[in-house]
C-alpha atoms as a PDB file:
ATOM      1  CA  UNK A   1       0.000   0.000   0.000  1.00  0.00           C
ATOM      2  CA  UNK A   2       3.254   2.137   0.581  1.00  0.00           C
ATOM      3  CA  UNK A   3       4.629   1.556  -2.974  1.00  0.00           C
ATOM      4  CA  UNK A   4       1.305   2.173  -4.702  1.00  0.00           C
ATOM      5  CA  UNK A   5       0.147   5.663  -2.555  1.00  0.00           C
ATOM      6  CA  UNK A   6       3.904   6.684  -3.597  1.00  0.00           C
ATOM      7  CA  UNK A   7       3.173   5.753  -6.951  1.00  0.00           C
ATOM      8  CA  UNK A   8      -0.036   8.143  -7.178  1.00  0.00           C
ATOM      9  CA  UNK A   9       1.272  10.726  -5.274  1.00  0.00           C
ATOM     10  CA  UNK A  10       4.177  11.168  -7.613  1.00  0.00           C
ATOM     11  CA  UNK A  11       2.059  12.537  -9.733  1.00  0.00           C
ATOM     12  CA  UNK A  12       0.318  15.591  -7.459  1.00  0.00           C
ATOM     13  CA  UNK A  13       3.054  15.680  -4.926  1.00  0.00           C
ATOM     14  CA  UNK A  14       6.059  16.882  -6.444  1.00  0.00           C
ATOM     15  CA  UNK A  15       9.240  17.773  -4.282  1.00  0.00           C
ATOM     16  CA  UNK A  16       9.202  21.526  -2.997  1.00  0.00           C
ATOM     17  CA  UNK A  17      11.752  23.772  -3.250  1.00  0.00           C
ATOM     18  CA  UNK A  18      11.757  26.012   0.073  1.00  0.00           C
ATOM     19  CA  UNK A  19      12.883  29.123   0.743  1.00  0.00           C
ATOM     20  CA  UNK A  20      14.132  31.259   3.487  1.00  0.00           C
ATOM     21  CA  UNK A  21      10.616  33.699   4.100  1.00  0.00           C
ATOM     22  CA  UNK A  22      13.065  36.824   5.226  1.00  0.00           C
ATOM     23  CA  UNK A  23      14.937  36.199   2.316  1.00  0.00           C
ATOM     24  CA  UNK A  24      12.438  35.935  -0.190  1.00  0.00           C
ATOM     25  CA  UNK A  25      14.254  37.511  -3.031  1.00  0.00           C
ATOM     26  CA  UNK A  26      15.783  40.769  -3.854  1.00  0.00           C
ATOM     27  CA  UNK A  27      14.000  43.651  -6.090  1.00  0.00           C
ATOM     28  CA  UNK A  28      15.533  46.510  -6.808  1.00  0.00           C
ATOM     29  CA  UNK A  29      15.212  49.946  -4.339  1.00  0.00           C
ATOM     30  CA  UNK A  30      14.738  51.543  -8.302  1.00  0.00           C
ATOM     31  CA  UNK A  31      14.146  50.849 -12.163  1.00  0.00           C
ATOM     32  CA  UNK A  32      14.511  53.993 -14.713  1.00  0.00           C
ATOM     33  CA  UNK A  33      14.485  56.657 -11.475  1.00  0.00           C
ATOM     34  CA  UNK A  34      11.166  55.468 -10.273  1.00  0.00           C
ATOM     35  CA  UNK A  35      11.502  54.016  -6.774  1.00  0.00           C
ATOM     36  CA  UNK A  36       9.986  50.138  -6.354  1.00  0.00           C
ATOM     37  CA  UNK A  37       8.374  48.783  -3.921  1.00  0.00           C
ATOM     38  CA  UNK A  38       6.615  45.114  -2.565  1.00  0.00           C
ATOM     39  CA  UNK A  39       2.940  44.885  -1.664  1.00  0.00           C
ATOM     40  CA  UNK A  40       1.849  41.487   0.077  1.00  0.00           C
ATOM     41  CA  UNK A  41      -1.266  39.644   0.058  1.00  0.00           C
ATOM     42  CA  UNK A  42      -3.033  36.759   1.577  1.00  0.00           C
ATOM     43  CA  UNK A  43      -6.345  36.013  -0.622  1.00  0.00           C
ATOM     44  CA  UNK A  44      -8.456  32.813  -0.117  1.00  0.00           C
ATOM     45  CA  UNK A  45      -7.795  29.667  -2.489  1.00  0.00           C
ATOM     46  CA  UNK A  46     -10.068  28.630  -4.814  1.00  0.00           C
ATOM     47  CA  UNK A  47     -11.460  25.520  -2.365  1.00  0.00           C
ATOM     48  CA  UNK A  48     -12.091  28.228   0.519  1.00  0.00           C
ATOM     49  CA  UNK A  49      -9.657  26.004   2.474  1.00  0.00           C
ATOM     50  CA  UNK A  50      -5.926  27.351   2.120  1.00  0.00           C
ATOM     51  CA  UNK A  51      -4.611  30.755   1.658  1.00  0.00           C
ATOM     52  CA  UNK A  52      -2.595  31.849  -1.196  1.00  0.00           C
ATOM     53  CA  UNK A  53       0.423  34.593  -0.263  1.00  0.00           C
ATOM     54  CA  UNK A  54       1.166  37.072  -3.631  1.00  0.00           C
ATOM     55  CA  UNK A  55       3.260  39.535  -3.925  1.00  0.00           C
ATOM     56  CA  UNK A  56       3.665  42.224  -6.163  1.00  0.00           C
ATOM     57  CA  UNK A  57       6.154  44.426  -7.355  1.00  0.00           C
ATOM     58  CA  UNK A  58       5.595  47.338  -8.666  1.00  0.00           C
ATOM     59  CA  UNK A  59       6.302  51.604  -9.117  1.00  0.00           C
ATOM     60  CA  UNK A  60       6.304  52.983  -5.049  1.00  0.00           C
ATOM     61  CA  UNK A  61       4.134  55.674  -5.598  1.00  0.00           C
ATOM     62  CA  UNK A  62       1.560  54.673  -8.306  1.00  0.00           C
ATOM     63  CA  UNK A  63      -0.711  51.375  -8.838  1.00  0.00           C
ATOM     64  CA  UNK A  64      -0.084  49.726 -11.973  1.00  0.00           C
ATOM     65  CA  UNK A  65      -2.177  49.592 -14.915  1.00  0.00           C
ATOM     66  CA  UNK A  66      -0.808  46.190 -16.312  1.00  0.00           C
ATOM     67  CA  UNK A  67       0.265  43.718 -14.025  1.00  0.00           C
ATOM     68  CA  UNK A  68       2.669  40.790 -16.304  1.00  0.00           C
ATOM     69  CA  UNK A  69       1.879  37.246 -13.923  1.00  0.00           C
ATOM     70  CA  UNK A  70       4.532  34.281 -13.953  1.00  0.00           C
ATOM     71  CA  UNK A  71       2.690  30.791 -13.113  1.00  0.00           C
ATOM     72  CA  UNK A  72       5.758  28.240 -12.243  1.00  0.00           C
ATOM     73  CA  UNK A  73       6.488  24.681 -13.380  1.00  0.00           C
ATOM     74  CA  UNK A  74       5.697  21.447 -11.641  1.00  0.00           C
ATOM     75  CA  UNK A  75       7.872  21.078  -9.180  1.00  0.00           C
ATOM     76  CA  UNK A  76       8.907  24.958  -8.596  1.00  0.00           C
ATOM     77  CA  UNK A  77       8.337  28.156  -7.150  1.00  0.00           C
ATOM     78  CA  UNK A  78       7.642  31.791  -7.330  1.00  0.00           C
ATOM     79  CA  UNK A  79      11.327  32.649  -7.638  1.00  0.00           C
ATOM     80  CA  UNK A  80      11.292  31.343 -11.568  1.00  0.00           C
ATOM     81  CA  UNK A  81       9.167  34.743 -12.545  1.00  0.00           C
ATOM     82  CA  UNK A  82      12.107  36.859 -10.971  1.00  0.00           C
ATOM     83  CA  UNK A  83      13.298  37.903 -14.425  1.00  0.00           C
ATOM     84  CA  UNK A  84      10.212  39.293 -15.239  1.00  0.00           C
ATOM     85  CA  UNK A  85      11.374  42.469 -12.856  1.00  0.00           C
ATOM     86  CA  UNK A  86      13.735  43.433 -15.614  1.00  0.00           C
ATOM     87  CA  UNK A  87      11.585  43.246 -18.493  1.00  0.00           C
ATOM     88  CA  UNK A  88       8.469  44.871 -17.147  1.00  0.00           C
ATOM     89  CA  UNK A  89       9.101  47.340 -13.878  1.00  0.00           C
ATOM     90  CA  UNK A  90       8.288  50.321 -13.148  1.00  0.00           C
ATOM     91  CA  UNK A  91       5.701  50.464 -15.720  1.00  0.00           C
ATOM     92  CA  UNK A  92       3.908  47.416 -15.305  1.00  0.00           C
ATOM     93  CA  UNK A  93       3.713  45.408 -11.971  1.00  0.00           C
ATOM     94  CA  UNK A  94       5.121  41.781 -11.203  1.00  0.00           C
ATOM     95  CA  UNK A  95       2.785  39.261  -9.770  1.00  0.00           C
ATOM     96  CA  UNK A  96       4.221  36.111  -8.514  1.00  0.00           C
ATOM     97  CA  UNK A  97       2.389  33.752  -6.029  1.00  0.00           C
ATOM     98  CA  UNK A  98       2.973  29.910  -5.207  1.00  0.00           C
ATOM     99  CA  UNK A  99       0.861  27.056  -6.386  1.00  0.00           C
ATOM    100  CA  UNK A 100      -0.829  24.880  -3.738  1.00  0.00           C
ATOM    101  CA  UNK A 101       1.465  22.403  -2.712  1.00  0.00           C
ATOM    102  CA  UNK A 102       4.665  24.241  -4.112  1.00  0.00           C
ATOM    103  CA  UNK A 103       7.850  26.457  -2.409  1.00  0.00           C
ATOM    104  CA  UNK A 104       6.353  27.833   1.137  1.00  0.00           C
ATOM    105  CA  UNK A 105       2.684  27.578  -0.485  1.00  0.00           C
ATOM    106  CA  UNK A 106      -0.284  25.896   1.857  1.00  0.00           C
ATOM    107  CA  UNK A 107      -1.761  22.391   0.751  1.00  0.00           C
ATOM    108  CA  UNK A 108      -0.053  18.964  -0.220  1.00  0.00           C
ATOM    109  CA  UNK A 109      -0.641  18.610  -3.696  1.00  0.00           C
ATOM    110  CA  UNK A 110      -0.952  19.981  -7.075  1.00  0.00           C
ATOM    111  CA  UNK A 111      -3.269  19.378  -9.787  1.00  0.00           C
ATOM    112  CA  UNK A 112      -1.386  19.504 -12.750  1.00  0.00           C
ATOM    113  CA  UNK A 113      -2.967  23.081 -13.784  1.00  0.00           C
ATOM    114  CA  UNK A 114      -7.121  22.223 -12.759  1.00  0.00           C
ATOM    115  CA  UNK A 115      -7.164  23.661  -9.918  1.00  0.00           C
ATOM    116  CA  UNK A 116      -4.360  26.070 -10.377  1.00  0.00           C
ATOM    117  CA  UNK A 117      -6.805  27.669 -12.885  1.00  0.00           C
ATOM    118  CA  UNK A 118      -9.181  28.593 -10.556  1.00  0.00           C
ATOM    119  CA  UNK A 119      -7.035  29.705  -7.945  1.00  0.00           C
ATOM    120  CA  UNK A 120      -5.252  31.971 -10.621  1.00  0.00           C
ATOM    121  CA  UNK A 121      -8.675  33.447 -10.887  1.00  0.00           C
ATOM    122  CA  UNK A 122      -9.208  33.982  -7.417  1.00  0.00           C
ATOM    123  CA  UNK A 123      -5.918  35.434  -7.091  1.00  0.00           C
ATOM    124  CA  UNK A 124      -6.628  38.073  -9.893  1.00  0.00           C
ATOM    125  CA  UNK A 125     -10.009  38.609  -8.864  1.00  0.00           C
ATOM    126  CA  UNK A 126      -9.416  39.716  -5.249  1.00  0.00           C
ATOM    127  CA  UNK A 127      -6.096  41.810  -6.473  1.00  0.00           C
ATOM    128  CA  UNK A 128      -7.972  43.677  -8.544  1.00  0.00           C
ATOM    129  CA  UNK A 129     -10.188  45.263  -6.080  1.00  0.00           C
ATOM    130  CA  UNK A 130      -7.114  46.422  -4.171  1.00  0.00           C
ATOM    131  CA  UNK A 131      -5.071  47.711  -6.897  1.00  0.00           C
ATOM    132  CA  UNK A 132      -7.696  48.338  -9.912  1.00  0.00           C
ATOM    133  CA  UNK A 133      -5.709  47.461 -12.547  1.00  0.00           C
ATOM    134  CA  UNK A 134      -7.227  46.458 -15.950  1.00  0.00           C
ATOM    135  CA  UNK A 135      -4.707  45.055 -18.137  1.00  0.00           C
ATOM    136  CA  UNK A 136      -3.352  41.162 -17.716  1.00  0.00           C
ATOM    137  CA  UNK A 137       0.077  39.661 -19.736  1.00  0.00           C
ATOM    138  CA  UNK A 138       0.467  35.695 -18.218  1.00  0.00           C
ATOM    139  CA  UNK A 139       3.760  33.988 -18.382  1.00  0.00           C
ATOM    140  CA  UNK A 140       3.605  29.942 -17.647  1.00  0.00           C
ATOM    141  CA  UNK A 141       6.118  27.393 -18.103  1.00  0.00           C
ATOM    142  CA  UNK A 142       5.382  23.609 -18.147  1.00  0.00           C
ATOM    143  CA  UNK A 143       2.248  23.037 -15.334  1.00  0.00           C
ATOM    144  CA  UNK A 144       2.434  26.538 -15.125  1.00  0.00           C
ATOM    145  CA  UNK A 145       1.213  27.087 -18.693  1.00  0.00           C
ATOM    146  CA  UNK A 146      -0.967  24.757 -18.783  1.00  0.00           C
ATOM    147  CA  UNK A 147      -2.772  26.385 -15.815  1.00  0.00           C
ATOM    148  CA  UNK A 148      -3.197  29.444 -18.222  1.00  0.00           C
ATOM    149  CA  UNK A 149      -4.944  27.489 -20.803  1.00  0.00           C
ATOM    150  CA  UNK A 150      -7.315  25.980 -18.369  1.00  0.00           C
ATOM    151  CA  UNK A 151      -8.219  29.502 -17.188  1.00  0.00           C
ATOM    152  CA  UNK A 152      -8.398  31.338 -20.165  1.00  0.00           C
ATOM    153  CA  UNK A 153     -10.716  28.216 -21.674  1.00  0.00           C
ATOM    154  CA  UNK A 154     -12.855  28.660 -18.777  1.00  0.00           C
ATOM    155  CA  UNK A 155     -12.821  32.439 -17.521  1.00  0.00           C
ATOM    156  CA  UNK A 156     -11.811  34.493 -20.925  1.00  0.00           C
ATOM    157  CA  UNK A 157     -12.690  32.516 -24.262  1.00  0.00           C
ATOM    158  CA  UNK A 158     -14.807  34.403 -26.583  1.00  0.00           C
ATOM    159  CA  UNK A 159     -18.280  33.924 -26.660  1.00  0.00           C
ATOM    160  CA  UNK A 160     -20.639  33.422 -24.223  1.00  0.00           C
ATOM    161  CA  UNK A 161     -21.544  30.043 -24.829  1.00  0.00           C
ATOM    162  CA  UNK A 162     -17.715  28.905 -23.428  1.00  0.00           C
ATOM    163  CA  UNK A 163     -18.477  30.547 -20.294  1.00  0.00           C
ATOM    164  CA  UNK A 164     -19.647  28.912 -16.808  1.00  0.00           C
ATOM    165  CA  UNK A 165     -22.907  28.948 -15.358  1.00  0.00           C
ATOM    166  CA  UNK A 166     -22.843  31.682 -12.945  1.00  0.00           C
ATOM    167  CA  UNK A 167     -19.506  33.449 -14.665  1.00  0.00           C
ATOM    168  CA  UNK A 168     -19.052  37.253 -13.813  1.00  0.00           C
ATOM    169  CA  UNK A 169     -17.661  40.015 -16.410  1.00  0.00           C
ATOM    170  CA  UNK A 170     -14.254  40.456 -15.364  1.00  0.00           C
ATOM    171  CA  UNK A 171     -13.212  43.481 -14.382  1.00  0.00           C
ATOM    172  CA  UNK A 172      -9.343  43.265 -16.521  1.00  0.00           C
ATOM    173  CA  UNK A 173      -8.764  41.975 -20.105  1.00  0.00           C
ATOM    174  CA  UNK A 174      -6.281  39.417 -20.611  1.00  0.00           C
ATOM    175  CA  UNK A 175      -4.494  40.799 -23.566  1.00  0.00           C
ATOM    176  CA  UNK A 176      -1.147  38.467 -24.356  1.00  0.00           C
ATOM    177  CA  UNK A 177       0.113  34.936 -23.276  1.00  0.00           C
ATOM    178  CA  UNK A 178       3.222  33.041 -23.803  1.00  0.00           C
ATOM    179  CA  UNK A 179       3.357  29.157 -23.142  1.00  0.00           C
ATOM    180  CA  UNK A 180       6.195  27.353 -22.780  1.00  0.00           C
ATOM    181  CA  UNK A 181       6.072  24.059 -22.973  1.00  0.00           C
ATOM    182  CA  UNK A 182       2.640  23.009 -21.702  1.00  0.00           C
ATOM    183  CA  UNK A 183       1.650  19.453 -22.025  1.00  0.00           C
ATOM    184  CA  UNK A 184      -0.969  18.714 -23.998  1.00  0.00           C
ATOM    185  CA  UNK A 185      -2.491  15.786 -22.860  1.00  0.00           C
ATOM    186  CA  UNK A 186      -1.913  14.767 -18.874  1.00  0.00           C
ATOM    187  CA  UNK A 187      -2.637  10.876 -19.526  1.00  0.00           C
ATOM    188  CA  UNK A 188      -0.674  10.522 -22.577  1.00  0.00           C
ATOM    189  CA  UNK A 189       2.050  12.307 -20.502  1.00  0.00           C
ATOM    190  CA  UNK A 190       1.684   9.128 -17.887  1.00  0.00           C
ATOM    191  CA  UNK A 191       1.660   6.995 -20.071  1.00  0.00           C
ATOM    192  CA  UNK A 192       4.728   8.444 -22.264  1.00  0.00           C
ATOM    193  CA  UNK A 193       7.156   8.353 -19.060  1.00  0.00           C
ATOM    194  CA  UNK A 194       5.626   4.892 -18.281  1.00  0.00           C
ATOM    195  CA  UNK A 195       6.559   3.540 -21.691  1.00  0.00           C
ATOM    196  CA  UNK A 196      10.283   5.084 -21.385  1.00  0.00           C
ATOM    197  CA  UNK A 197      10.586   2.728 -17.933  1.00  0.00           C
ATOM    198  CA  UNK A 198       9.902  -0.073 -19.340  1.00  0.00           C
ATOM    199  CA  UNK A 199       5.715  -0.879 -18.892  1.00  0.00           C
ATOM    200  CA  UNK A 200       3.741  -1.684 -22.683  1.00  0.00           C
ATOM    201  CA  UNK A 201       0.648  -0.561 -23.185  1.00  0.00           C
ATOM    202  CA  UNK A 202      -1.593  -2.607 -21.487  1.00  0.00           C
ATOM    203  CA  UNK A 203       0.589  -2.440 -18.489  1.00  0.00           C
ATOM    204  CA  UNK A 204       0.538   1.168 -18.169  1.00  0.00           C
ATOM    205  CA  UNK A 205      -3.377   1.546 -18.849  1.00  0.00           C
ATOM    206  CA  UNK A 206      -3.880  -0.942 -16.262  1.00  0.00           C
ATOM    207  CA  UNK A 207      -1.538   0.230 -13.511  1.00  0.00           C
ATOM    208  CA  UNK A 208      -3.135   3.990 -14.352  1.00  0.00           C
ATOM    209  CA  UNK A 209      -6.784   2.738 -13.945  1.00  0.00           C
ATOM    210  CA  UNK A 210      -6.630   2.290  -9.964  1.00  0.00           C
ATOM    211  CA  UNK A 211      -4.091   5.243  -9.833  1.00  0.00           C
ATOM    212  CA  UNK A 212      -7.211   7.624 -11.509  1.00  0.00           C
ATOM    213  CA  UNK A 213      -9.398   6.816  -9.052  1.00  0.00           C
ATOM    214  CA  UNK A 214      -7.062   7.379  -6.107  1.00  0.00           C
ATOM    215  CA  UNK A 215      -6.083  10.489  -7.382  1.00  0.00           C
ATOM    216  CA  UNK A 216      -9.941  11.618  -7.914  1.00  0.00           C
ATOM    217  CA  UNK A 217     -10.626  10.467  -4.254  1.00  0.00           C
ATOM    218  CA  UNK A 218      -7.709  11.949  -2.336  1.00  0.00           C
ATOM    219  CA  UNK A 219      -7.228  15.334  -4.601  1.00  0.00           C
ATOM    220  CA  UNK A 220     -10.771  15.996  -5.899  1.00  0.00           C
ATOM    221  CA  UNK A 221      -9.828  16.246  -9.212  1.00  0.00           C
ATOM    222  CA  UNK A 222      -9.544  13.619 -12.815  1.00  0.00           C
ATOM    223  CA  UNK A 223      -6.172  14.688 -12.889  1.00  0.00           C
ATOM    224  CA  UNK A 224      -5.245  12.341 -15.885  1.00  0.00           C
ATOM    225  CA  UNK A 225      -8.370  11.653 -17.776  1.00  0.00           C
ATOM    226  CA  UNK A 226      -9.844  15.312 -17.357  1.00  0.00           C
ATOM    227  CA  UNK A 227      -6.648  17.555 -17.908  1.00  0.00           C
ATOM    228  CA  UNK A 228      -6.207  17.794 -21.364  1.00  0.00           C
ATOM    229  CA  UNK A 229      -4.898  21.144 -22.407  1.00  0.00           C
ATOM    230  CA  UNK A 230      -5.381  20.010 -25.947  1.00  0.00           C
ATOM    231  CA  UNK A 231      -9.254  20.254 -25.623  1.00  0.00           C
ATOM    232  CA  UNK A 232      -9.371  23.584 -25.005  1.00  0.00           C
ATOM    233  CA  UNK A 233      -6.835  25.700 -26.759  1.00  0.00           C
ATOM    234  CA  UNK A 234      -9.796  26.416 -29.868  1.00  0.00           C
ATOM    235  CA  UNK A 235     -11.841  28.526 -28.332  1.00  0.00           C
ATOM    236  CA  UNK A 236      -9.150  30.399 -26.729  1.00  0.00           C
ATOM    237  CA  UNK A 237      -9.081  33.843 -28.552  1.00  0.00           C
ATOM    238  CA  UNK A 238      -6.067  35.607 -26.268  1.00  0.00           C
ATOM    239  CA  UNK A 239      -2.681  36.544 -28.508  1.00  0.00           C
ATOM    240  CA  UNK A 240      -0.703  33.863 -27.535  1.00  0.00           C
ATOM    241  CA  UNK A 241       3.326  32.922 -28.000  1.00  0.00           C
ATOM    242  CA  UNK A 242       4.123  29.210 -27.902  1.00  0.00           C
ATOM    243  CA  UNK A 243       7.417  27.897 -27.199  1.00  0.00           C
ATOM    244  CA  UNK A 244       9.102  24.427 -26.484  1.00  0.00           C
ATOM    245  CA  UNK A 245      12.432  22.915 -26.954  1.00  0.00           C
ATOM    246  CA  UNK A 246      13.358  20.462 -29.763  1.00  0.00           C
ATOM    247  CA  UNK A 247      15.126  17.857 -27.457  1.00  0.00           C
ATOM    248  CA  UNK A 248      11.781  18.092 -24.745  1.00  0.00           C
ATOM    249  CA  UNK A 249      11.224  14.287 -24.602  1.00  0.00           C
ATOM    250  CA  UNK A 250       8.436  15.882 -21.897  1.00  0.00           C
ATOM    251  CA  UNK A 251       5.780  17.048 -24.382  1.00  0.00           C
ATOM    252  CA  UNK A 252       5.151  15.402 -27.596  1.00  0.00           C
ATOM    253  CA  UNK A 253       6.356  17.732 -30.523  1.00  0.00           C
ATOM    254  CA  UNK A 254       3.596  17.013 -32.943  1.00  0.00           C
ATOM    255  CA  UNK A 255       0.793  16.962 -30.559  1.00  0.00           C
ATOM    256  CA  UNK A 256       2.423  20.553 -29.159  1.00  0.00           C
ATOM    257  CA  UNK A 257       2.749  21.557 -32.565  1.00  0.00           C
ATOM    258  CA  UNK A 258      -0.668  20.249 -33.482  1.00  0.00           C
ATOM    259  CA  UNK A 259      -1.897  22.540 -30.557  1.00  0.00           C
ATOM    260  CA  UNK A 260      -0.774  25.036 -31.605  1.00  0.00           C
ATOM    261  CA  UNK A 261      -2.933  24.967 -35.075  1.00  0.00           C
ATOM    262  CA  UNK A 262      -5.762  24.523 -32.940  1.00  0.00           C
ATOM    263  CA  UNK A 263      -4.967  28.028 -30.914  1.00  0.00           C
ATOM    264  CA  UNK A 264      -8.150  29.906 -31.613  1.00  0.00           C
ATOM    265  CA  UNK A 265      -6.100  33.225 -31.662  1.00  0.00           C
ATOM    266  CA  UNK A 266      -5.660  35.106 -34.927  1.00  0.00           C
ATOM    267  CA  UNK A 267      -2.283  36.507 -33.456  1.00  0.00           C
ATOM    268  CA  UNK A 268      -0.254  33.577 -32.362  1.00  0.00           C
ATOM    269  CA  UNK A 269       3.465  32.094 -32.935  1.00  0.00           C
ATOM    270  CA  UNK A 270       5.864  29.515 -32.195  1.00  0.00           C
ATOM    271  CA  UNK A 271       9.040  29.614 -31.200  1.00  0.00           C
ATOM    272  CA  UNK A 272      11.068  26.177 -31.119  1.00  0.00           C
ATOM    273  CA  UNK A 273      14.350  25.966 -29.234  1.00  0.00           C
ATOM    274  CA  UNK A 274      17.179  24.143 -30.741  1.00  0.00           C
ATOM    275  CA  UNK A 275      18.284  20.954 -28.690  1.00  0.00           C
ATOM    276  CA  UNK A 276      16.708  21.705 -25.579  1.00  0.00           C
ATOM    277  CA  UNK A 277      15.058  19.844 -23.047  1.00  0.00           C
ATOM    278  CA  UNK A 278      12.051  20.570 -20.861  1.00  0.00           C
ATOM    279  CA  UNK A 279      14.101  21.856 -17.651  1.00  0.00           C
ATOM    280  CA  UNK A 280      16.813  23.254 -19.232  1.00  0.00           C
ATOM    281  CA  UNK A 281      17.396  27.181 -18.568  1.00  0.00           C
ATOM    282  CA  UNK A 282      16.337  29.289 -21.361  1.00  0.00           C
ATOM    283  CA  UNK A 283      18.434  31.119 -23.388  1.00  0.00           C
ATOM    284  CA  UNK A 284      17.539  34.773 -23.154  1.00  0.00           C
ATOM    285  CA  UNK A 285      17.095  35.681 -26.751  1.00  0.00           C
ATOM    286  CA  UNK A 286      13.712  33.366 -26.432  1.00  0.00           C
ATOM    287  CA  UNK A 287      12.966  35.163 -23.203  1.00  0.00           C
ATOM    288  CA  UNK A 288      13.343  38.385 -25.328  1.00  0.00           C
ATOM    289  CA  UNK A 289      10.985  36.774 -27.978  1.00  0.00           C
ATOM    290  CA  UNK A 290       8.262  36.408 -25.402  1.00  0.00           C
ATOM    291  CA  UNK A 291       8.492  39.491 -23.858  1.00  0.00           C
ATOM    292  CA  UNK A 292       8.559  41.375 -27.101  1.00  0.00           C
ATOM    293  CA  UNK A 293       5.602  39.397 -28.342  1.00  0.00           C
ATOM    294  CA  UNK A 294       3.742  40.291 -24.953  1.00  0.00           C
ATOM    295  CA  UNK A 295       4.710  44.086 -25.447  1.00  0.00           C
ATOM    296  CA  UNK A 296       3.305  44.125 -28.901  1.00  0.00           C
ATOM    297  CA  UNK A 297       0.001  42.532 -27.775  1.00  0.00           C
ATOM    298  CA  UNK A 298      -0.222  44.882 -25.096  1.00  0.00           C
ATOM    299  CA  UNK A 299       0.433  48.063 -27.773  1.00  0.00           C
ATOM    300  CA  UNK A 300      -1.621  46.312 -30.177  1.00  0.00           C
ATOM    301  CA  UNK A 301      -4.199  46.463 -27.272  1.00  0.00           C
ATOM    302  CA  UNK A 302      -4.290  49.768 -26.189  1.00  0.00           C
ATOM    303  CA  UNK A 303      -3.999  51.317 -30.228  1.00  0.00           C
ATOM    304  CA  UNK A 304      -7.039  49.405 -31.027  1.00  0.00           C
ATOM    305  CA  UNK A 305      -8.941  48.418 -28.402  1.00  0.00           C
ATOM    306  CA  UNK A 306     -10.472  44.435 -28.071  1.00  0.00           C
ATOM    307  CA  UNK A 307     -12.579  43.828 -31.346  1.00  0.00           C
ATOM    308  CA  UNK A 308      -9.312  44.299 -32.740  1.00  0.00           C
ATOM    309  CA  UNK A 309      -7.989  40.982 -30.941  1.00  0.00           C
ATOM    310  CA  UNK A 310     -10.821  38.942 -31.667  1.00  0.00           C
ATOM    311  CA  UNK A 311     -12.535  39.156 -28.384  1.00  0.00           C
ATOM    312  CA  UNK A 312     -16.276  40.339 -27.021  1.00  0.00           C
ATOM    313  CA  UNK A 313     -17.065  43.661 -26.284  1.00  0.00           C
END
């Protein structure tokens, strides 16, 4: 019973990486003259049992407008959006928060972007009262974007018809994306890194059947059978720049690729990185890519207004 609880937890439970609260990380006293500063908050999670701390950085003496948020991979933290301070301050604010079950967050698991989704919106929704800003750019890597697709499909695809029962008119606009390296497909993913130690087929798919239902009963979620990114990128209409590795034996390239034709965005693009894995650091001329592509949605934004982007007015 050991062996097979460690075998399903693997999969929600990855291993945190901790750090010192005092020492959180450093941001600078100024960017361009304008003095910076860090505003803390504790908003509710998404299952009204946890609390979420985020923090963001932004101009001392003015709210932002724009706030640029970094969702982390599976097994990091907060600290991975850090570089987003030098590409976006003082104009536009940094938001970076903690999954569930990650760094120094609450909770003991993670849901492979489900109910990261949902917290993302709870995070944005209570910041916005406090700070009133109206402009979004999201930044996930890995589980991270993954978690943007889920919420996008489910809080900001165009038309009414994609929404939720019971969904409330945001009071921000989402305007620009980049997604690196999201997995498409959460079972096939299993099932992929299965194969690679040694279990066929019919192994895996049995093994995996048991491991479903535990995962539905202790997290509350179908993290395998329901998570698949893949099934919801269409109706996403959000400017969006896709990027992935060539050597990233993670994600499969031509379902990624295959993805990314299914990207209901008019404005979209994808960037592929030359024999690179899925954890490997990226090289900052792709960083650069992204953040260019974000600034240009943003400009593209404010010069035109949404009909321009494809989305409801």
């Amino acid at each position: 019973m050991n062996a097979y609880r460690k075998a399903w937890e693997q999969i929600v439970k990855p291993s945190r990486l901790t750090y010192c609260d005092n020492f959180e990380f450093s941001y600078p006293d100024e960017m361009e003259g304008v003095p910076i500063r860090k505003l803390e908050f504790m908003i509710g999670s998404s299952d009204k049992k946890h609390k979420i701390k985020a923090c963001l950085i932004c101009a001392r003496d003015t709210l932002p407008e724009t706030i640029a948020v970094y969702m982390h991979t599976f097994s990091g933290n907060k600290m991975e959006g850090r570089f987003l301070m030098d590409h976006f301050l003082p104009n536009i604010g940094v938001l970076l928060f903690d999954s569930l079950g990650c760094g120094n967050a609450e909770g003991e698991f993670v849901t492979l972007g489900l109910r990261e989704k949902d917290d993302l919106g709870e995070v944005l929704r209570e910041l916005q009262k406090s700070v009133g800003f109206d402009k979004v750019l999201l930044y996930g890597r890995s589980m991270g974007a993954a978690s943007i697709i889920h919420f996008l499909a489910k809080f900001h695809a165009v038309g009414r018809e994609h929404r939720p029962e019971g969904f409330r008119e945001e009071a921000y606009n989402v305007v620009g994306v980049v997604l690196d390296s999201p997995f498409t497909d959460v079972y096939r993913l299993i099932q992929e890194i299965m194969r690679r130690k040694g279990h066929s087929h019919f192994m895996t798919t049995l093994m995996l059947y048991p491991v479903a239902g535990s995962l539905r009963s202790n997290v509350g979620y179908d993290v395998l059978d329901g998570n698949k990114p893949i099934d919801q990128v269409e109706k996403i209409k959000v400017p969006a720049f896709f990027l992935i590795g060539s050597a990233d034996d993670m994600i499969n390239q031509a379902e990624f690729r295959r993805m990314f034709g299914l990207y209901g965005a008019r404005i979209k693009h994808l960037e592929v990185m030359e024999d690179v894995t899925h954890p490997q650091e990226r090289d900052p001329k792709f960083i650069q890519k992204a953040i260019d592509f974000l600034f240009s949605a943003l400009e593209n934004f404010l010069k035109r207004g949404r009909s321009s982007l494809g989305l409801e007015t």
